[in-house]
C-alpha atoms as a PDB file:
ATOM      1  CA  UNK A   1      96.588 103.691 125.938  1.00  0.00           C
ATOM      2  CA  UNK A   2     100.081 101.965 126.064  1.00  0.00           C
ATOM      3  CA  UNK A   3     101.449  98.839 125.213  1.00  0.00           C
ATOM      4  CA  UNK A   4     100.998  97.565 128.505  1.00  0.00           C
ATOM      5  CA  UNK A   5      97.011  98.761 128.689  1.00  0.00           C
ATOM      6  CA  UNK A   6      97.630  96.812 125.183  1.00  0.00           C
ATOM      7  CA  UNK A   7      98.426  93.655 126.993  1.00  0.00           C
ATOM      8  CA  UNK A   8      96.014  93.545 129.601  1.00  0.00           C
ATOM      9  CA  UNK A   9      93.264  93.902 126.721  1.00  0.00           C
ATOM     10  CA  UNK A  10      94.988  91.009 125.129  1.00  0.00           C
ATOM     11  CA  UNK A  11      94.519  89.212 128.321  1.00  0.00           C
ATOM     12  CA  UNK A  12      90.824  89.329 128.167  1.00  0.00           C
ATOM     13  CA  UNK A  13      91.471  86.384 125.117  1.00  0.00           C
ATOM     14  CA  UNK A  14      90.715  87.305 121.630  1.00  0.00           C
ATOM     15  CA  UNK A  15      87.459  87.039 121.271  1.00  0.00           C
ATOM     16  CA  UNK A  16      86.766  89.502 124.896  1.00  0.00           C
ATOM     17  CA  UNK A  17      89.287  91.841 123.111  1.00  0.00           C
ATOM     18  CA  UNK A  18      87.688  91.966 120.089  1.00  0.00           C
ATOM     19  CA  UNK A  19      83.892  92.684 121.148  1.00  0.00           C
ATOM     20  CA  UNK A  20      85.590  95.364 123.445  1.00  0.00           C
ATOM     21  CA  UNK A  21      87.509  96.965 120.451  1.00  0.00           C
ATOM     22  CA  UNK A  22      84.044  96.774 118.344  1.00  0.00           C
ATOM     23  CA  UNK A  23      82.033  98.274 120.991  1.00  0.00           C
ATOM     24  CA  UNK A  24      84.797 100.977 121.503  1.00  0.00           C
ATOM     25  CA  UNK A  25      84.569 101.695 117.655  1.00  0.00           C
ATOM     26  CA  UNK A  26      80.828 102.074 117.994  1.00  0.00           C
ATOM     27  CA  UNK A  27      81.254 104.413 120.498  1.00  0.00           C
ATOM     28  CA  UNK A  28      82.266 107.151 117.738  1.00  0.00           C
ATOM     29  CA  UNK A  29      86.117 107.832 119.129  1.00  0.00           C
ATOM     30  CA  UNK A  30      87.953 104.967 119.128  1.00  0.00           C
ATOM     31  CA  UNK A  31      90.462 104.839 121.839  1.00  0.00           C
ATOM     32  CA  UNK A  32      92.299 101.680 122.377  1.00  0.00           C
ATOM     33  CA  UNK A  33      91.848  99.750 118.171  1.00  0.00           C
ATOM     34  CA  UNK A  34      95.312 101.782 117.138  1.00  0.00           C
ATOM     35  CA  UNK A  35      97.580 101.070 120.248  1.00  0.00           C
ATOM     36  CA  UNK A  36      96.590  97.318 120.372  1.00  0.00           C
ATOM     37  CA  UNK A  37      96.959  97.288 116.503  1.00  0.00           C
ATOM     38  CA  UNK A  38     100.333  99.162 117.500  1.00  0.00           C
ATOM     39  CA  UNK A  39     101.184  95.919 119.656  1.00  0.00           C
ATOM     40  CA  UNK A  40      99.936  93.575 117.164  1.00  0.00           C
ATOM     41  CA  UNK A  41     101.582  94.869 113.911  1.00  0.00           C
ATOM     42  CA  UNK A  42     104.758  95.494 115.748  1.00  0.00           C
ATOM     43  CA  UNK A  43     107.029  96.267 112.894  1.00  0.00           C
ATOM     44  CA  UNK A  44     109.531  93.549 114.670  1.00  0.00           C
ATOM     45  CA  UNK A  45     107.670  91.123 114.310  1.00  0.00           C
ATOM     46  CA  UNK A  46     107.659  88.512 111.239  1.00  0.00           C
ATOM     47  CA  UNK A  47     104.435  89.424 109.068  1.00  0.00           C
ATOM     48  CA  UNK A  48     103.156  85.924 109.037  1.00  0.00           C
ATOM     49  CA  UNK A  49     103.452  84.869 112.333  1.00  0.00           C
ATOM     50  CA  UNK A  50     100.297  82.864 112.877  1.00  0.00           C
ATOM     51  CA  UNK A  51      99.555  84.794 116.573  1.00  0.00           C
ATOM     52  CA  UNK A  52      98.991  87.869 115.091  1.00  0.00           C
ATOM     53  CA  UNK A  53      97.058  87.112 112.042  1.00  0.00           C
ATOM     54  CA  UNK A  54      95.008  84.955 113.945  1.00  0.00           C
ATOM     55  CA  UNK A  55      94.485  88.417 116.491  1.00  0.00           C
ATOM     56  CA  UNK A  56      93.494  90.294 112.910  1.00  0.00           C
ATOM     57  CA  UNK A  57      90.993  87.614 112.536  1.00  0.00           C
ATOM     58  CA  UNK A  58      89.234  88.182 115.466  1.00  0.00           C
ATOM     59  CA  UNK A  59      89.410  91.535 115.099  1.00  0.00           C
ATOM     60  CA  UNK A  60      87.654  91.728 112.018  1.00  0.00           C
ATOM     61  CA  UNK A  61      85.011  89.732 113.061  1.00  0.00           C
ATOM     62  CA  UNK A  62      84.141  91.771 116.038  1.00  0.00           C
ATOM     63  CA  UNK A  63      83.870  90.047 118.742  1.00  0.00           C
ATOM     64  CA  UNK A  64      82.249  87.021 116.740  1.00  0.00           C
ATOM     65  CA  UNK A  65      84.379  84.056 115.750  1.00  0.00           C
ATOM     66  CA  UNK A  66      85.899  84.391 112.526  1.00  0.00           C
ATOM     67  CA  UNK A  67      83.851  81.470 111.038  1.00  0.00           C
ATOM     68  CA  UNK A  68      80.641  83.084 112.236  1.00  0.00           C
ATOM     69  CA  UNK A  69      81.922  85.816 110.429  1.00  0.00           C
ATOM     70  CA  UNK A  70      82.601  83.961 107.026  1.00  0.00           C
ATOM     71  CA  UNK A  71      79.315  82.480 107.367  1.00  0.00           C
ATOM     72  CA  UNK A  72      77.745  85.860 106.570  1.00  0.00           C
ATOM     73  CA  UNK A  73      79.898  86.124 103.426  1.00  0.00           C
ATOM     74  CA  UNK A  74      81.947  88.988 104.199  1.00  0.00           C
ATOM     75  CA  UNK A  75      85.227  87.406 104.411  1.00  0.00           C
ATOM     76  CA  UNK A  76      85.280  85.601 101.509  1.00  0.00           C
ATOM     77  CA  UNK A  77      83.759  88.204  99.803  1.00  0.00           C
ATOM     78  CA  UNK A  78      86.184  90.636 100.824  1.00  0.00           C
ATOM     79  CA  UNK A  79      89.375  88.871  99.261  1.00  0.00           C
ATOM     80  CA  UNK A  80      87.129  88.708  95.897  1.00  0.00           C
ATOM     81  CA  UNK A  81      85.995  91.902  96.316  1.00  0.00           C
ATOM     82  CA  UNK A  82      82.688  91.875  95.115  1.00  0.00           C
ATOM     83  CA  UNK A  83      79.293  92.626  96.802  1.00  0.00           C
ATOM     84  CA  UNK A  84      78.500  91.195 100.626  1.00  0.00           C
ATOM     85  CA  UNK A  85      74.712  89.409 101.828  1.00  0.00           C
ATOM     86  CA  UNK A  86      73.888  92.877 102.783  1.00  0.00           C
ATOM     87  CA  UNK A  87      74.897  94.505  99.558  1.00  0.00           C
ATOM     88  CA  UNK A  88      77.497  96.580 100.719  1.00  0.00           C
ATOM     89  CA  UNK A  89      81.036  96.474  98.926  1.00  0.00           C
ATOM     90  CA  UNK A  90      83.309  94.252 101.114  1.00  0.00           C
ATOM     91  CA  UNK A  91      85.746  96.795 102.444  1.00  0.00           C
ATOM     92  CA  UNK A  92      82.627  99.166 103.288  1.00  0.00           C
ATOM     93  CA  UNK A  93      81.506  96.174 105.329  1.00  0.00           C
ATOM     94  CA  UNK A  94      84.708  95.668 106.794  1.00  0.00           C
ATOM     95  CA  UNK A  95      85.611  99.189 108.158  1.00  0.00           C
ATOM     96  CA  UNK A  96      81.721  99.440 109.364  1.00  0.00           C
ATOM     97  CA  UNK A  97      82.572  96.606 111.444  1.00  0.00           C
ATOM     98  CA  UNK A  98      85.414  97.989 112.559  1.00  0.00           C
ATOM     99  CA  UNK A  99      83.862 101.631 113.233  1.00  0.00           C
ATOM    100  CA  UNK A 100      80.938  99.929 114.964  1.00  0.00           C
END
């Protein structure tokens, strides 16, 4: 996938992008979750530039909205890095949800 099959991803908003990239981790073989991260995490760009963490957001709540994703603990939980709702460790939780 390149940067500009990277962009037209992006164009489907973040929330389209993200449910695609979580169903394409499901899948088993992830295709397209490095090159967008590849976009995203440009190494040019500032590392707090609101855009792109917001982008990481979405992405790690897979296709949900990142406050329907706190709801269900794992965010918060995560950064304190102690047990989810579903009794998983955080970061298990996290690269589930990213793996599908």
């Amino acid at each position: 996938m390149s940067s500009s099959t990277a962009q037209v991803l992006m164009k489907k908003g973040k929330r389209g992008a993200a449910a695609y990239i979580h169903a394409d981790c499901a899948s088993g073989s992830p295709q397209h979750l490095g090159p967008l991260l590849d976009v995203l995490l440009n190494p040019s760009k500032a590392i707090d530039e609101w855009e792109t963490i917001d982008w990481c957001r979405w992405l790690l709540a897979g296709g949900r909205t990142p406050d329907e994703f706190a709801a269900v603990g794992v965010i918060s939980d995560y950064l304190g890095s102690g047990m989810n709702v579903s009794g998983q460790r955080s970061g298990e939780r996290v690269l589930c949800s990213l793996r599908g």
